[in-house]
Protein backbone atom coordinates (compact mmCIF):
# COMPACT_ATOMS: atom_id res chain seq x y z
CA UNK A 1 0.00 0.00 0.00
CA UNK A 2 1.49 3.71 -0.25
CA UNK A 3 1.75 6.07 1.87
CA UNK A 4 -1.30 8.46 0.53
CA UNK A 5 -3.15 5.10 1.22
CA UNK A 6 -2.25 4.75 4.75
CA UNK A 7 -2.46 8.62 5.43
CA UNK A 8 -6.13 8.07 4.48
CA UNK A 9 -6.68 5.18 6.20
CA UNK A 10 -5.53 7.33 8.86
CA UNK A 11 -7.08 9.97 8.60
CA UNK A 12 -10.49 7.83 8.53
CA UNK A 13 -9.55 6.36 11.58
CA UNK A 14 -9.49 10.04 12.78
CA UNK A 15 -12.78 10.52 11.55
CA UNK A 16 -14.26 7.76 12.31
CA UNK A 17 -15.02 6.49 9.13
CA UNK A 18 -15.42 2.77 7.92
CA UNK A 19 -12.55 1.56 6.74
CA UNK A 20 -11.95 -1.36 3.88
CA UNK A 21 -10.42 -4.44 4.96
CA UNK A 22 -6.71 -3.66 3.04
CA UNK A 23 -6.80 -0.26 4.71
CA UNK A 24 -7.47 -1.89 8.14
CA UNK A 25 -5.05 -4.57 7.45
CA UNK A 26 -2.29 -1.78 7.06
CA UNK A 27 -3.10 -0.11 9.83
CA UNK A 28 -2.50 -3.16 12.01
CA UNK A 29 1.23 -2.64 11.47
CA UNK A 30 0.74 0.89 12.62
CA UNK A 31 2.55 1.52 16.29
CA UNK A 32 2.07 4.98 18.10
CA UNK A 33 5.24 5.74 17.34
CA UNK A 34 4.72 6.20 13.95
CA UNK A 35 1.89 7.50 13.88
CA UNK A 36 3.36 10.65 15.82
CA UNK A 37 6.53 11.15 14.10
CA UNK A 38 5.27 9.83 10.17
CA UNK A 39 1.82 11.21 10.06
CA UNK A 40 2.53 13.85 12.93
CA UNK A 41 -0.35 13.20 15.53
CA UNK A 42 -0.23 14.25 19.31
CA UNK A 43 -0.92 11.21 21.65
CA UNK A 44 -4.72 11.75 21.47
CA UNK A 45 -4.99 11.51 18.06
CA UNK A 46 -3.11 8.61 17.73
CA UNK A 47 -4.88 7.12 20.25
CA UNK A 48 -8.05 7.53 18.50
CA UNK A 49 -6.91 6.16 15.73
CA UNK A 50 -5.63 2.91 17.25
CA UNK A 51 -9.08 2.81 19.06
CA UNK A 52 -10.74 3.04 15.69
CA UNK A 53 -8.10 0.30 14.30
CA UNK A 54 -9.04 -2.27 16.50
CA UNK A 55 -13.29 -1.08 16.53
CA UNK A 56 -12.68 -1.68 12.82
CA UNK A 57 -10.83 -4.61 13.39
CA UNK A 58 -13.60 -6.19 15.90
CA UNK A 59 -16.15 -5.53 13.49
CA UNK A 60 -14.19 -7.31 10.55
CA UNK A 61 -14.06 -10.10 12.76
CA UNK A 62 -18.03 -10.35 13.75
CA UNK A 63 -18.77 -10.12 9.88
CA UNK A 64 -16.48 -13.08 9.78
CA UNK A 65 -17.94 -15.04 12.33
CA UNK A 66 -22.12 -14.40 11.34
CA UNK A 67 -21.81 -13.83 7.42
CA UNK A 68 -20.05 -17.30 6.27
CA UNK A 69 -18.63 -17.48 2.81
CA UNK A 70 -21.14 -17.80 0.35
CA UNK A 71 -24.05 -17.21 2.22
CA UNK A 72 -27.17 -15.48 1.98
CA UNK A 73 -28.42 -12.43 4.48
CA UNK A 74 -31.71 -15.10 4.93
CA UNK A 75 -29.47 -18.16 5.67
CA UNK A 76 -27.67 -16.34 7.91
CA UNK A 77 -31.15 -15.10 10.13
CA UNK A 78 -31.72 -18.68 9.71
CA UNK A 79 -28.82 -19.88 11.48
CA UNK A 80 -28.93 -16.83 14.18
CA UNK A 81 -32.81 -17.94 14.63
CA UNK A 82 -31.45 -21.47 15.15
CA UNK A 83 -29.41 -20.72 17.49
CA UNK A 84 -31.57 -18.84 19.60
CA UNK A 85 -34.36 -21.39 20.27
CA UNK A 86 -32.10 -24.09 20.25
């Protein structure tokens, strides 16, 4: 990825917007150290962004878990129905 990627993925982050999964997979290799000296953030800002890395990260990792490849938004209720009047 370049760096104008990654300085928008980080300035998403800043802004709270989603991110796409290569632009969160980037930012995983993003320490707070570099985000204060290469994209020059104080400590709050780079804190927010590594809060929004890993909210993005969490949510990449629920549409994992309830959307399985190949499925359909119905099969998916399905299953989640299932599950809950087992």
């Amino acid at each position: 990825m370049s760096k104008e990627d990654r300085e928008l993925a980080v300035l998403k982050s800043q802004s709270r917007s989603p991110l796409n999964l290569d632009e969160m997979i980037e930012l995983l290799d993003v320490d707070m150290g570099s985000l204060m000296v290469e994209y020059d953030l104080d400590l709050v800002q780079a804190n927010q962004v590594m809060a929004w890395r890993k909210q993005e990260a969490l949510r990449y990792q629920a549409q994992a878990v309830s959307w399985s490849a190949g499925s359909t938004i119905e099969e998916s209720v399905r299953r989640l129905v299932k599950k809950k009047n087992f």
